[in-house]
PDB file of N, CA and C in Angstrom:
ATOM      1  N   UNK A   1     -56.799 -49.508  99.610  1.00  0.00           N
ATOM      2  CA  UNK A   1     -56.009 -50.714  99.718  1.00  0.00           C
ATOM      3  C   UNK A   1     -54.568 -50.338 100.017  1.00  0.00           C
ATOM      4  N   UNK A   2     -53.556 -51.087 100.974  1.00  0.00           N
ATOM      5  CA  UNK A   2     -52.731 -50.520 101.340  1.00  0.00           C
ATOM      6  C   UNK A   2     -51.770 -51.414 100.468  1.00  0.00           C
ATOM      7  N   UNK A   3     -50.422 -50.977 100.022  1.00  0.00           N
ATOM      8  CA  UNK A   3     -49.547 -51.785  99.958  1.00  0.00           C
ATOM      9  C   UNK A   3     -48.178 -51.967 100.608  1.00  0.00           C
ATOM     10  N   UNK A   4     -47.837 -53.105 100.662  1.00  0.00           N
ATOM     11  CA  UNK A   4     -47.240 -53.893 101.584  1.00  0.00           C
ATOM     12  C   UNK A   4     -45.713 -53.203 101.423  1.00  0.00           C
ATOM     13  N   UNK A   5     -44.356 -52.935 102.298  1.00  0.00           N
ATOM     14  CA  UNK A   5     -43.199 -52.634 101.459  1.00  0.00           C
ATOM     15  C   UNK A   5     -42.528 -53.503 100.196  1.00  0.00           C
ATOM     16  N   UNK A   6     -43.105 -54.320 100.189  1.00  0.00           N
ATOM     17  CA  UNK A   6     -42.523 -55.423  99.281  1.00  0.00           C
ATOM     18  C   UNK A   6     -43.335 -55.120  97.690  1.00  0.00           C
ATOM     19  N   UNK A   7     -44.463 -54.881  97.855  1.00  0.00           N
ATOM     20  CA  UNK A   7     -45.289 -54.720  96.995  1.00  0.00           C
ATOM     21  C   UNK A   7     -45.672 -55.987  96.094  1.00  0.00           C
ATOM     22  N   UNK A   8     -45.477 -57.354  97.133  1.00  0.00           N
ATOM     23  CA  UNK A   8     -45.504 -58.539  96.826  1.00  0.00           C
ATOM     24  C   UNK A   8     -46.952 -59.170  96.272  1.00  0.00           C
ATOM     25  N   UNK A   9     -47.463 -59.560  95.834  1.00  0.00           N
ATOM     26  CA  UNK A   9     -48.673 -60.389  95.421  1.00  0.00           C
ATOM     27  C   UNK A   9     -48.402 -61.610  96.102  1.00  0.00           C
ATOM     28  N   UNK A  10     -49.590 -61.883  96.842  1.00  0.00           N
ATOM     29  CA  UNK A  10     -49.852 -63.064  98.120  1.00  0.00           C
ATOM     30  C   UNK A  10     -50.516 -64.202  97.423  1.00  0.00           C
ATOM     31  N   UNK A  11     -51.449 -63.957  96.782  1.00  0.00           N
ATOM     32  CA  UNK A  11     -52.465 -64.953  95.964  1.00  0.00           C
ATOM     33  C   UNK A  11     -53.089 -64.520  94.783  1.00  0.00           C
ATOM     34  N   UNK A  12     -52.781 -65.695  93.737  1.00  0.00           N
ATOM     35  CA  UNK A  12     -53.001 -65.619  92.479  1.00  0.00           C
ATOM     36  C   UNK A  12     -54.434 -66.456  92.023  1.00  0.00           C
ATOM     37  N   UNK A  13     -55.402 -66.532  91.274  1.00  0.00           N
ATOM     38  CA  UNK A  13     -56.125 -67.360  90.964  1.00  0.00           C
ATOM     39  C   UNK A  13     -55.696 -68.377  89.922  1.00  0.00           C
ATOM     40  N   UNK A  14     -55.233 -67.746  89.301  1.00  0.00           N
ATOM     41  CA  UNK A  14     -53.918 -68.560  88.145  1.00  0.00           C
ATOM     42  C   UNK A  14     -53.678 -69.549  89.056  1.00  0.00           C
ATOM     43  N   UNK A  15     -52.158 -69.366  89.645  1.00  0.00           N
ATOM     44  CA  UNK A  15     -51.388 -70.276  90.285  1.00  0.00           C
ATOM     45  C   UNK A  15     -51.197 -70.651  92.083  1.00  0.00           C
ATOM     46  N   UNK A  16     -52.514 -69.831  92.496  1.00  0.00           N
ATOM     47  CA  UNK A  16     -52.748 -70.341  94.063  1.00  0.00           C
ATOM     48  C   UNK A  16     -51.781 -69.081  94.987  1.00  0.00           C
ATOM     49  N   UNK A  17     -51.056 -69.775  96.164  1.00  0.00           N
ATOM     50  CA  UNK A  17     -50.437 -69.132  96.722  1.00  0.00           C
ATOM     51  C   UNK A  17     -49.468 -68.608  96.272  1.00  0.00           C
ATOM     52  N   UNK A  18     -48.488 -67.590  96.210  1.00  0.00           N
ATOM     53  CA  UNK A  18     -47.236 -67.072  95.593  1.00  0.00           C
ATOM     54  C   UNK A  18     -46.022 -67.076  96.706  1.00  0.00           C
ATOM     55  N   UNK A  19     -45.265 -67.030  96.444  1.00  0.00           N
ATOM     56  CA  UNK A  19     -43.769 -66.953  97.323  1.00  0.00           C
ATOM     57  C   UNK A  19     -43.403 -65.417  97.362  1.00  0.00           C
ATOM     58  N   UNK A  20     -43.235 -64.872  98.612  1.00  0.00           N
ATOM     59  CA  UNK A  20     -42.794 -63.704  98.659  1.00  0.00           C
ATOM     60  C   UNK A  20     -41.464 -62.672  97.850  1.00  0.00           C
ATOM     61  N   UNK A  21     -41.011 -64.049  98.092  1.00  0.00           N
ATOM     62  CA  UNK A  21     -38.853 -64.025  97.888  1.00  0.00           C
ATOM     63  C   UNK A  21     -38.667 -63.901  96.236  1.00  0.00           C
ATOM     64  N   UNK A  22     -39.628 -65.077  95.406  1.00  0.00           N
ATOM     65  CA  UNK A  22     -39.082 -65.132  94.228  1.00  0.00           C
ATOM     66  C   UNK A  22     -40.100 -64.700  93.056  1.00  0.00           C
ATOM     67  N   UNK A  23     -41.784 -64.811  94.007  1.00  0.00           N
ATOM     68  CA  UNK A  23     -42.752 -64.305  93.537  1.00  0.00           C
ATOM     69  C   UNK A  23     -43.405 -65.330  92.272  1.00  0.00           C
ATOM     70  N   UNK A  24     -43.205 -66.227  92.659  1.00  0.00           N
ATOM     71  CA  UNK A  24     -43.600 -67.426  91.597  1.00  0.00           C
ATOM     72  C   UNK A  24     -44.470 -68.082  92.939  1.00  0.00           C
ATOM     73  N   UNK A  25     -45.335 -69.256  91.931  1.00  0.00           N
ATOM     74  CA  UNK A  25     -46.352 -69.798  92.526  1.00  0.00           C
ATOM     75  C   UNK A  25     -45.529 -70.677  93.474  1.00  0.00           C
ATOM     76  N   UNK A  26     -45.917 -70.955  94.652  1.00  0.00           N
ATOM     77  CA  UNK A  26     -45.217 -72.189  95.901  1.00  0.00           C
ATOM     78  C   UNK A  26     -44.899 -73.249  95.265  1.00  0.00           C
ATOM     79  N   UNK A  27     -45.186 -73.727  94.156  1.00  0.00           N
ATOM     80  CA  UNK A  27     -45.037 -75.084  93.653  1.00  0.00           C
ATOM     81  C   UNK A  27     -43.759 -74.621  92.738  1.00  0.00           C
ATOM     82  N   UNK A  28     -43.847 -74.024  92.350  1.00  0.00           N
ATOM     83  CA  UNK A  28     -42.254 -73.546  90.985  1.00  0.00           C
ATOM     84  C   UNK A  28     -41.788 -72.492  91.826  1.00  0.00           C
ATOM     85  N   UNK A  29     -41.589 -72.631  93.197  1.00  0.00           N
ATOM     86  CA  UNK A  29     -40.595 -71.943  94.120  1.00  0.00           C
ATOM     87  C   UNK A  29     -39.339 -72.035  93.851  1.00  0.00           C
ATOM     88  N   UNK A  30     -38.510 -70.669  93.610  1.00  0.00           N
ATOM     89  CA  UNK A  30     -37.044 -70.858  92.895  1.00  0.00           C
ATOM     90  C   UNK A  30     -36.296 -70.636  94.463  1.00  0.00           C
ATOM     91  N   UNK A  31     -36.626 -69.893  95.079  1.00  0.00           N
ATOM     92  CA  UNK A  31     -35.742 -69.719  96.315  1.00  0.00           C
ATOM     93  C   UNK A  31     -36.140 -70.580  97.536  1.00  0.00           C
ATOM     94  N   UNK A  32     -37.234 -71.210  97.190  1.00  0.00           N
ATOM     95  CA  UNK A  32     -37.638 -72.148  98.650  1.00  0.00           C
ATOM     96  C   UNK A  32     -37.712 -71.780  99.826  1.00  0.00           C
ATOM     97  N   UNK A  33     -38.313 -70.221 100.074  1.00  0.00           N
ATOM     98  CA  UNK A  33     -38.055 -69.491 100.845  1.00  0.00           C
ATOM     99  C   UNK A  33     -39.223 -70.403 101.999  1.00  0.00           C
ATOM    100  N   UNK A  34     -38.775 -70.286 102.987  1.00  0.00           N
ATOM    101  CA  UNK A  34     -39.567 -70.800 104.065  1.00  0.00           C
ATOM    102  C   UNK A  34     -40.502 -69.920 105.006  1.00  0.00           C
ATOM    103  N   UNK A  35     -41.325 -70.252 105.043  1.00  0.00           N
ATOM    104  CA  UNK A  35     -42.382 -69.638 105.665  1.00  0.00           C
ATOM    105  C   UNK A  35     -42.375 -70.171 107.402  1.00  0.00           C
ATOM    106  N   UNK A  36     -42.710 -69.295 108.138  1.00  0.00           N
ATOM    107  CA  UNK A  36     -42.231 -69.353 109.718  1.00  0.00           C
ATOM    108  C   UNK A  36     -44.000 -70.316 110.135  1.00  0.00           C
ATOM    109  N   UNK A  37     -43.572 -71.456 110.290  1.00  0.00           N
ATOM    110  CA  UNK A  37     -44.542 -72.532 110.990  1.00  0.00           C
ATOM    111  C   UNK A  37     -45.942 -71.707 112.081  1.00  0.00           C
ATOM    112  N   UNK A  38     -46.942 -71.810 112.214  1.00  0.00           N
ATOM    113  CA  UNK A  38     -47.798 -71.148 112.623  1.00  0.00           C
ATOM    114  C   UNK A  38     -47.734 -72.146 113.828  1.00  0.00           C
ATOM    115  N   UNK A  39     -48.102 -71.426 114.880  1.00  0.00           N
ATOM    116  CA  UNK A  39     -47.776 -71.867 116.269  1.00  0.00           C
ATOM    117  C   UNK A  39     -47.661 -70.647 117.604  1.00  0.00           C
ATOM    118  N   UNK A  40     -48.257 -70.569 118.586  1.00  0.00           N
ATOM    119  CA  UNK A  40     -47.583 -69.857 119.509  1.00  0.00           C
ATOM    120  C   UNK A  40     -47.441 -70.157 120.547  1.00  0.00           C
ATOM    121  N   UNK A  41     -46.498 -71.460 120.866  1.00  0.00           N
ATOM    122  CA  UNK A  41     -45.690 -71.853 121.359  1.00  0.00           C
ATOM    123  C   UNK A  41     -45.898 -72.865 122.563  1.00  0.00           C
ATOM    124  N   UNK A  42     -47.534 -72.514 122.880  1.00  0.00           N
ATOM    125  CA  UNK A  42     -48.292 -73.323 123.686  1.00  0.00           C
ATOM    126  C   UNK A  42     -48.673 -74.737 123.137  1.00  0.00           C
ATOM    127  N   UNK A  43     -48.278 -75.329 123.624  1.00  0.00           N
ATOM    128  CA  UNK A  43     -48.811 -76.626 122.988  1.00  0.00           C
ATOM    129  C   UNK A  43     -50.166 -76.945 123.900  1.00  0.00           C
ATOM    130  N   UNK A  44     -51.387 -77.602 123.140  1.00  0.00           N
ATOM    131  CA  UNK A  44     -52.742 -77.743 123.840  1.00  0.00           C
ATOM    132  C   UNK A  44     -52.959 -79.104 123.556  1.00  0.00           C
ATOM    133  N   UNK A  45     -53.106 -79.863 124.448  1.00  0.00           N
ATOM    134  CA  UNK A  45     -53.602 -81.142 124.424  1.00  0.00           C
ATOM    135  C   UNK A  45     -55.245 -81.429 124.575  1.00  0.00           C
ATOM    136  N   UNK A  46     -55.885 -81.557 123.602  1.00  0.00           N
ATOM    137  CA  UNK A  46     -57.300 -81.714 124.464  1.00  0.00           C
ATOM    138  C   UNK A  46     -58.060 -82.641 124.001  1.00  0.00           C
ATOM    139  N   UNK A  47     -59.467 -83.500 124.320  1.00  0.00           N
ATOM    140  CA  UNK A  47     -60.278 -84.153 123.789  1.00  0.00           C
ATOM    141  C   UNK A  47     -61.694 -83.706 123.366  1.00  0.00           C
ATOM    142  N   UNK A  48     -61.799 -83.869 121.962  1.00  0.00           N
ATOM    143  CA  UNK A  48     -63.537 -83.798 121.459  1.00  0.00           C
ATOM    144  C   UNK A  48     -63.673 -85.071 120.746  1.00  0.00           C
ATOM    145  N   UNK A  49     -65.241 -85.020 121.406  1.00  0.00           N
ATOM    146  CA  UNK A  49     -66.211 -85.805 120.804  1.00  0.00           C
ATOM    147  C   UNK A  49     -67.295 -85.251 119.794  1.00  0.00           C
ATOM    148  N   UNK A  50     -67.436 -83.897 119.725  1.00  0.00           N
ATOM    149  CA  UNK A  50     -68.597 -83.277 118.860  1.00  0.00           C
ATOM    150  C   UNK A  50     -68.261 -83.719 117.063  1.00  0.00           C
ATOM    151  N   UNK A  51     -69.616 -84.259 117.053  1.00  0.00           N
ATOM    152  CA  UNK A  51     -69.138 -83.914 115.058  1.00  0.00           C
ATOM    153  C   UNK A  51     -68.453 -85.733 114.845  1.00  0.00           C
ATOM    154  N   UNK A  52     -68.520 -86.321 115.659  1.00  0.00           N
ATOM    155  CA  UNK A  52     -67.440 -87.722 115.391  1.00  0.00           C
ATOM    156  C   UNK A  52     -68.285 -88.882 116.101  1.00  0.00           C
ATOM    157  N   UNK A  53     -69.455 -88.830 115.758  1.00  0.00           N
ATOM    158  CA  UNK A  53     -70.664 -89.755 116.247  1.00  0.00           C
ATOM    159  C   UNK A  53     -70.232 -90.652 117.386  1.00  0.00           C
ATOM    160  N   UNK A  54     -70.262 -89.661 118.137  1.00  0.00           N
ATOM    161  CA  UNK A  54     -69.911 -90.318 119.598  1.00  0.00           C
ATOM    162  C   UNK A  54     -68.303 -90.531 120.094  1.00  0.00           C
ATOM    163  N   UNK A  55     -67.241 -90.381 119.240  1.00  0.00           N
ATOM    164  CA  UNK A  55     -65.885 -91.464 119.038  1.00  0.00           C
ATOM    165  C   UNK A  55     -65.100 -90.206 119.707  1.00  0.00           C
ATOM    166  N   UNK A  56     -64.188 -90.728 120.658  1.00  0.00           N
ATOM    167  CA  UNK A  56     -63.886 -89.194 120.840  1.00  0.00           C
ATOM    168  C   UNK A  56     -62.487 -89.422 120.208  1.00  0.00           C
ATOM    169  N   UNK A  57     -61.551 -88.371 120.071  1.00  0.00           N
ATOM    170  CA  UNK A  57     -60.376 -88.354 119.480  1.00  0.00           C
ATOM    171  C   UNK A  57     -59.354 -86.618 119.884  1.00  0.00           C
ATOM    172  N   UNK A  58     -57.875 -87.156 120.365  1.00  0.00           N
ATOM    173  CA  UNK A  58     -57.392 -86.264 120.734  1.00  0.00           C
ATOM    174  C   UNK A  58     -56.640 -85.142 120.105  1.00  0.00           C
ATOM    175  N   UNK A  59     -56.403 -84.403 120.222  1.00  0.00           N
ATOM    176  CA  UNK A  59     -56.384 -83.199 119.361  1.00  0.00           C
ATOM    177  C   UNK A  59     -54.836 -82.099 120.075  1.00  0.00           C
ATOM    178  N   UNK A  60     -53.947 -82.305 119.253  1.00  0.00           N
ATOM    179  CA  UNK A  60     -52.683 -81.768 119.353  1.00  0.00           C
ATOM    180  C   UNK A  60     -52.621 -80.483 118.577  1.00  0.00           C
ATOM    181  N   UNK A  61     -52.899 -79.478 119.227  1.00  0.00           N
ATOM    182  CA  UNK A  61     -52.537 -77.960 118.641  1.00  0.00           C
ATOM    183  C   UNK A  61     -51.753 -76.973 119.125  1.00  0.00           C
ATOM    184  N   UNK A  62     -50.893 -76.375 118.283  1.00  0.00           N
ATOM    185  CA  UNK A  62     -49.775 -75.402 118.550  1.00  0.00           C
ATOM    186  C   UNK A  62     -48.701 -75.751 118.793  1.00  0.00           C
ATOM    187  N   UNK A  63     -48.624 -76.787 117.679  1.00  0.00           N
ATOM    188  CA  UNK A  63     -46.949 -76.867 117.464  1.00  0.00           C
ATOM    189  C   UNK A  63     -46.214 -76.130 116.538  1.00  0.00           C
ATOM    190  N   UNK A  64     -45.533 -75.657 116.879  1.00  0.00           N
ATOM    191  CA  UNK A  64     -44.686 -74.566 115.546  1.00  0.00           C
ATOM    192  C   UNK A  64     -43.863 -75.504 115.072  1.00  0.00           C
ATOM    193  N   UNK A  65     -44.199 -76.384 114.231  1.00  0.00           N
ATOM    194  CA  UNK A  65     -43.421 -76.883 113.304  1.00  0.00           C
ATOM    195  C   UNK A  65     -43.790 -76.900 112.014  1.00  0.00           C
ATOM    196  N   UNK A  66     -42.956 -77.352 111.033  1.00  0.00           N
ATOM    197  CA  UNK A  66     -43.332 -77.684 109.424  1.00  0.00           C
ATOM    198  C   UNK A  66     -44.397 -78.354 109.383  1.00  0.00           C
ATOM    199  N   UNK A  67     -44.368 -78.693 108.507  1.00  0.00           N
ATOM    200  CA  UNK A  67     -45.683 -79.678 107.762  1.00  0.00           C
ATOM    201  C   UNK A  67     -44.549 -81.394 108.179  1.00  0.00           C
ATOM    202  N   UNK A  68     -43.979 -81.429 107.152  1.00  0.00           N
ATOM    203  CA  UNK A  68     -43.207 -82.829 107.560  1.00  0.00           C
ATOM    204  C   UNK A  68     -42.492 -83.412 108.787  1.00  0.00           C
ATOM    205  N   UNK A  69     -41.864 -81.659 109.385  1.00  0.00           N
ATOM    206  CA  UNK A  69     -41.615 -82.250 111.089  1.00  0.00           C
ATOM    207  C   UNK A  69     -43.055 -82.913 111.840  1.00  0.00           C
ATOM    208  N   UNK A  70     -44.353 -81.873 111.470  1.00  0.00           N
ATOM    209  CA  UNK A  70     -45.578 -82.542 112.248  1.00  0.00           C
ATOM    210  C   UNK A  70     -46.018 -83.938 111.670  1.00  0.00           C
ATOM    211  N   UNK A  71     -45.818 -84.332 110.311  1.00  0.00           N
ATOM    212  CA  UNK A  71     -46.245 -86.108 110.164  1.00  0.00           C
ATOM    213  C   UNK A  71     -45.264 -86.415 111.308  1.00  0.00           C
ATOM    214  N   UNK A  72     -44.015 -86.216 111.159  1.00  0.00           N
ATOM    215  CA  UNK A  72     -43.082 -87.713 111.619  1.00  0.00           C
ATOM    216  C   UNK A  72     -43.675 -87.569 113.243  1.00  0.00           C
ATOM    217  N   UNK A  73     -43.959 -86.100 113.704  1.00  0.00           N
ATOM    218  CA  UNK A  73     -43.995 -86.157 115.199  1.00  0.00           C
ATOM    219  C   UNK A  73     -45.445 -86.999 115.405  1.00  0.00           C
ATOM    220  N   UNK A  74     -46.420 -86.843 114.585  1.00  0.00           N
ATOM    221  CA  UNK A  74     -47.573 -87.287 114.386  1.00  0.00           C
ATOM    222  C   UNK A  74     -47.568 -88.948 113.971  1.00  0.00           C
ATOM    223  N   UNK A  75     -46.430 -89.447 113.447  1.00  0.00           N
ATOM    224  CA  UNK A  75     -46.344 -90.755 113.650  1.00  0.00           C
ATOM    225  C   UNK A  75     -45.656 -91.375 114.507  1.00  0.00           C
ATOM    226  N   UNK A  76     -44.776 -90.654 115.217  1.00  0.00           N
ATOM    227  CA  UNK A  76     -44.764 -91.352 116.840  1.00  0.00           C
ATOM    228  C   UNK A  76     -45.047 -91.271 117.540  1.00  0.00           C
ATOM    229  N   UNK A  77     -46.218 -90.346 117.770  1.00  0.00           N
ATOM    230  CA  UNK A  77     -47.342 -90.525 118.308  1.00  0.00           C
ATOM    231  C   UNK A  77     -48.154 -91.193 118.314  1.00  0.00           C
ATOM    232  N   UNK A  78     -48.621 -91.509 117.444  1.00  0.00           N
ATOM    233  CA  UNK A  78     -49.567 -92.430 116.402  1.00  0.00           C
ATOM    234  C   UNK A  78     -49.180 -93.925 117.631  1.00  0.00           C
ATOM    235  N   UNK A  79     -47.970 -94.106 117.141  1.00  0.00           N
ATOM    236  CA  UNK A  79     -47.376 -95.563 117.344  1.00  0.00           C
ATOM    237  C   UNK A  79     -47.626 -95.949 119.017  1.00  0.00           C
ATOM    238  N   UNK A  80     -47.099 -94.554 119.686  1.00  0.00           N
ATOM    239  CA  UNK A  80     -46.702 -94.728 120.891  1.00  0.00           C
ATOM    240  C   UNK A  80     -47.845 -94.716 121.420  1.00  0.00           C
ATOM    241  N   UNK A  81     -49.451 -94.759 121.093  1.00  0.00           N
ATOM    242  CA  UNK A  81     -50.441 -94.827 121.468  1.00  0.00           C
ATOM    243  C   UNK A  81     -50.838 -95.782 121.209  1.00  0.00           C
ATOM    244  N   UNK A  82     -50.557 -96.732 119.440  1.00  0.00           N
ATOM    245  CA  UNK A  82     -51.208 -97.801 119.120  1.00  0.00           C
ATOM    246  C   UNK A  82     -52.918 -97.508 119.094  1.00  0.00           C
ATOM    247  N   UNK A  83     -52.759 -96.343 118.264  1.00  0.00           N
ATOM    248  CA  UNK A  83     -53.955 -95.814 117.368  1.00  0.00           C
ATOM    249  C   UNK A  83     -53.484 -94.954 116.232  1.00  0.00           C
ATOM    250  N   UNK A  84     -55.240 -95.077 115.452  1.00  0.00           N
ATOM    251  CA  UNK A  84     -54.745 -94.159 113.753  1.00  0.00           C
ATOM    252  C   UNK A  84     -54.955 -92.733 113.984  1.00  0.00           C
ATOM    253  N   UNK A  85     -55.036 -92.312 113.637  1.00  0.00           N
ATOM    254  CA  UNK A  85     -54.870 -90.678 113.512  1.00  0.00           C
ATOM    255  C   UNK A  85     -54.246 -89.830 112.000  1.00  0.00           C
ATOM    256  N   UNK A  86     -54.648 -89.020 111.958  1.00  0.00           N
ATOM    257  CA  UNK A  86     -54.227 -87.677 111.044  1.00  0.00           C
ATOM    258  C   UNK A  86     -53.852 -86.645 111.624  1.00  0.00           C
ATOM    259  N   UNK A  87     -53.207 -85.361 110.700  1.00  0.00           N
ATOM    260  CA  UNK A  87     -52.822 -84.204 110.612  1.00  0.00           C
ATOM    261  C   UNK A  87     -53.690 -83.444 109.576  1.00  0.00           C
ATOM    262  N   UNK A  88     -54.441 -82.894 110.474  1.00  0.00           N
ATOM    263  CA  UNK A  88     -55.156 -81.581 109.114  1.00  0.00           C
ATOM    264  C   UNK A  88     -55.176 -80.096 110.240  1.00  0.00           C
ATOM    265  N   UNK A  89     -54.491 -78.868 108.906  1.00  0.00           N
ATOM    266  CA  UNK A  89     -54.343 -77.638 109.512  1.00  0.00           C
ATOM    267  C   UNK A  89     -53.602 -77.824 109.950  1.00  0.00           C
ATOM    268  N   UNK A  90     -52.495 -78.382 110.472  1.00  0.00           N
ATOM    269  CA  UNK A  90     -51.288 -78.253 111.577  1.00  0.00           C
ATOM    270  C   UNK A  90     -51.850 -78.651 112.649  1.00  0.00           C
ATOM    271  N   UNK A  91     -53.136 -79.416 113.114  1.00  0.00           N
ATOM    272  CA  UNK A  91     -53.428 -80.105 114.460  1.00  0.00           C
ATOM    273  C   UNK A  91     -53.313 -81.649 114.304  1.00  0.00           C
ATOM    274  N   UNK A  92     -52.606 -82.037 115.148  1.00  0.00           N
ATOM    275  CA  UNK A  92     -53.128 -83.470 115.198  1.00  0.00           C
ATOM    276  C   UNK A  92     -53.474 -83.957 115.517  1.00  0.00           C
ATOM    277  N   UNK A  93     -54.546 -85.034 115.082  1.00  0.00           N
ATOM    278  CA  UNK A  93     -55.176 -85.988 115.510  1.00  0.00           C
ATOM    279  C   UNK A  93     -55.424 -87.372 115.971  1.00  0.00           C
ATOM    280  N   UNK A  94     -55.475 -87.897 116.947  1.00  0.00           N
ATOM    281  CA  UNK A  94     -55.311 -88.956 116.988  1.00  0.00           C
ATOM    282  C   UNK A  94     -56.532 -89.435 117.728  1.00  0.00           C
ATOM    283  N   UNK A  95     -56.562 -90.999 117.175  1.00  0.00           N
ATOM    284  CA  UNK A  95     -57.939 -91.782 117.968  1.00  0.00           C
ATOM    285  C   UNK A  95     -57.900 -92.160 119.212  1.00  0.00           C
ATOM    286  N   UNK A  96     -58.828 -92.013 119.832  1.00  0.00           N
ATOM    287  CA  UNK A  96     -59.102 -92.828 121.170  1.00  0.00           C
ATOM    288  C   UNK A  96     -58.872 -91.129 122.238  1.00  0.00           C
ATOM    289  N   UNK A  97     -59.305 -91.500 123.476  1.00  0.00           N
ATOM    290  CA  UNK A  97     -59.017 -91.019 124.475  1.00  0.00           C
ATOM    291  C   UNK A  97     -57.520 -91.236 125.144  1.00  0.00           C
ATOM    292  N   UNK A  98     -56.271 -90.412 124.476  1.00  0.00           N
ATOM    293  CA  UNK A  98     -54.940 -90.939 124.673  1.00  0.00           C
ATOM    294  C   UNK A  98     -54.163 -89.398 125.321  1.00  0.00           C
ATOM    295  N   UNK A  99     -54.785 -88.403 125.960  1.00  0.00           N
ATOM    296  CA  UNK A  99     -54.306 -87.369 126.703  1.00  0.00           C
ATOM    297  C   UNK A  99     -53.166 -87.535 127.697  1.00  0.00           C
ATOM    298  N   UNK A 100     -52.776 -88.185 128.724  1.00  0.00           N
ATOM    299  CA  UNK A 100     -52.579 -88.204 129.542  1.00  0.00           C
ATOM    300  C   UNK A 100     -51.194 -88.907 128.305  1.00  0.00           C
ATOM    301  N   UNK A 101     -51.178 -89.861 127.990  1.00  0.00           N
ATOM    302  CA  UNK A 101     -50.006 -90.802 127.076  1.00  0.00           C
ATOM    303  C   UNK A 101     -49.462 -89.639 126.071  1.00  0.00           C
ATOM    304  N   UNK A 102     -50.181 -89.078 125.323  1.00  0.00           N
ATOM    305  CA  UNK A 102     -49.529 -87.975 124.669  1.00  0.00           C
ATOM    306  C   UNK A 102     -49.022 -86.670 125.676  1.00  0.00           C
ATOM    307  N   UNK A 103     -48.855 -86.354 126.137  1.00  0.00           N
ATOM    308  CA  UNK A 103     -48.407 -85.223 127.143  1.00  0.00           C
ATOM    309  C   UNK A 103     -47.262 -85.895 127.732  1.00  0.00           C
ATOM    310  N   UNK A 104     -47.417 -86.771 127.749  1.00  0.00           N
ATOM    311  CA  UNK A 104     -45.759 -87.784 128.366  1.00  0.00           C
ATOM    312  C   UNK A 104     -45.137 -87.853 127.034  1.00  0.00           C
ATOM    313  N   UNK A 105     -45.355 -88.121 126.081  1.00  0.00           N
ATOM    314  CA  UNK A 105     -44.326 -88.332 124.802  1.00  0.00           C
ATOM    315  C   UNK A 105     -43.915 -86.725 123.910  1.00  0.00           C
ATOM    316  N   UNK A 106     -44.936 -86.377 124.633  1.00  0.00           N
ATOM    317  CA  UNK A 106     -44.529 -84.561 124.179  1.00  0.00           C
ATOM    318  C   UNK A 106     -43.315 -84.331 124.892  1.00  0.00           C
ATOM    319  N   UNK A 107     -43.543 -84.267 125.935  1.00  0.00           N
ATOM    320  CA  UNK A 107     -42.371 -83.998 126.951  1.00  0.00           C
ATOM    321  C   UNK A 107     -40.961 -84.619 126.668  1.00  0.00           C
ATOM    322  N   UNK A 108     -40.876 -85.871 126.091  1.00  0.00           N
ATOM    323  CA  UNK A 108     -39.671 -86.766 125.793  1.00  0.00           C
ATOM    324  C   UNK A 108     -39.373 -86.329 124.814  1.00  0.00           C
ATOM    325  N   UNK A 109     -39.963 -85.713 123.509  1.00  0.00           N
ATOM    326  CA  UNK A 109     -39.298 -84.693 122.670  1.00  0.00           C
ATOM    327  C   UNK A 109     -39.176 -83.304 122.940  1.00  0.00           C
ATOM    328  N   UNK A 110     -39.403 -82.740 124.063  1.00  0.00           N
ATOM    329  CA  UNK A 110     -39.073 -81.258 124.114  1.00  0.00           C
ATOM    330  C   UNK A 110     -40.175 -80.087 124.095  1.00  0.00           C
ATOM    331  N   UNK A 111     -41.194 -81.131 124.257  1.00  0.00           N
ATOM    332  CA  UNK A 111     -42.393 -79.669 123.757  1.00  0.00           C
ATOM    333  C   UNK A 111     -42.995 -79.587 125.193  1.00  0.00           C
ATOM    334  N   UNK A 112     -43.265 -78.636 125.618  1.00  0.00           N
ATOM    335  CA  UNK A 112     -43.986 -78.710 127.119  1.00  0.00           C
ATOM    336  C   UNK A 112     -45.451 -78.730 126.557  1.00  0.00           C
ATOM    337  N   UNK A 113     -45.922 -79.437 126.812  1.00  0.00           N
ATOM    338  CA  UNK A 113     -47.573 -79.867 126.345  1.00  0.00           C
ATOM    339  C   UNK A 113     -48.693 -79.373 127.701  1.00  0.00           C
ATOM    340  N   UNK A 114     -49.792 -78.944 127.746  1.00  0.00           N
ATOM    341  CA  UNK A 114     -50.983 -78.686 128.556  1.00  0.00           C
ATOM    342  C   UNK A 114     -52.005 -79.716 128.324  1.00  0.00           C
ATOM    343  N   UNK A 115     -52.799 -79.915 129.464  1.00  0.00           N
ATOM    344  CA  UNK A 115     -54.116 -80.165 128.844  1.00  0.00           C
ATOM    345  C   UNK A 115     -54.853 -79.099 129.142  1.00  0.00           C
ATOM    346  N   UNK A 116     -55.819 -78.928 127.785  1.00  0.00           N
ATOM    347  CA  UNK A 116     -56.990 -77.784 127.905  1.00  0.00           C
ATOM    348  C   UNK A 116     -58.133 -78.653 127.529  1.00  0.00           C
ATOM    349  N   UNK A 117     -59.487 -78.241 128.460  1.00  0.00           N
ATOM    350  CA  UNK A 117     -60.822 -77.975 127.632  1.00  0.00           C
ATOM    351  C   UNK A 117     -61.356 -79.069 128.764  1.00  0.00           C
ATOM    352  N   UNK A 118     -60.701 -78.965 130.314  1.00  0.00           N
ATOM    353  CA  UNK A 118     -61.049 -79.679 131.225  1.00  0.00           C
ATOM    354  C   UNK A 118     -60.720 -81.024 131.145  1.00  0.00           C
TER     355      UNK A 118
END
C-alpha cells in the first residue's frame, strides 16, 4: 500500500468522506477546503431513451462546476426549456427531447457545448 505525501486519510467508515486540509469529516469541515469540480472541459450534450420506458430525456455532462453552480445552471435550463429535470453525479438532466435549445443556452453562458451520441 502506498502512501500519499500528505499521509492523509480519504475515507472513514465512522464519518464518510474526510477533508484533506483539516482532516475532519466534509460535514465538520474547519477549513472548507474546496475540492476542484470534476469535469474535462468538454461539455456533451446528448439524448437517451434506455432504462426510461420509452421517455427520452437530455443529458448535460462535463461541466466543471460545483454542485450549487450546476442546480442554478440546471434551473435555467430547466426554465428555458419549460421542462422538469434533475442533477445526479454532476450530469444534468432534463425532460423531453430539448438538444438543439440547450446547446444555444449553453453558449449564452459561456460553455461551448457538443452534441454527442449522434
Amino acid at each position: 500500500m502506498k502512501n500519499n505525501a500528505t499521509g492523509a486519510l480519504v475515507y472513514s467508515t465512522d464519518g464518510g468522506r474526510m477533508c484533506p486540509g483539516c482532516r475532519l469529516a466534509l460535514a465538520q469541515c474547519a477549513c472548507k477546503a474546496k475540492t476542484a469540480p470534476a469535469g474535462d472541459g468538454a461539455v456533451r450534450v446528448s439524448l437517451q431513451t434506455k432504462g426510461r420506458g420509452g421517455k427520452s430525456v437530455t443529458l448535460v455532462k462535463g461541466l466543471a462546476l460545483d454542485a450549487v453552480a450546476l442546480a442554478v445552471l440546471g434551473k435555467q435550463l430547466r426554465s428555458a426549456c419549460g421542462a422538469g429535470g434533475t442533477v445526479k453525479d454532476g450530469v444534468l438532466e432534463i425532460q423531453g427531447d430539448h438538444c438543439a435549445l440547450v446547446i444555444e443556452a449553453l453558449a449564452r453562458h459561456g460553455h461551448g457545448a457538443k452534441r454527442a451520441g449522434g
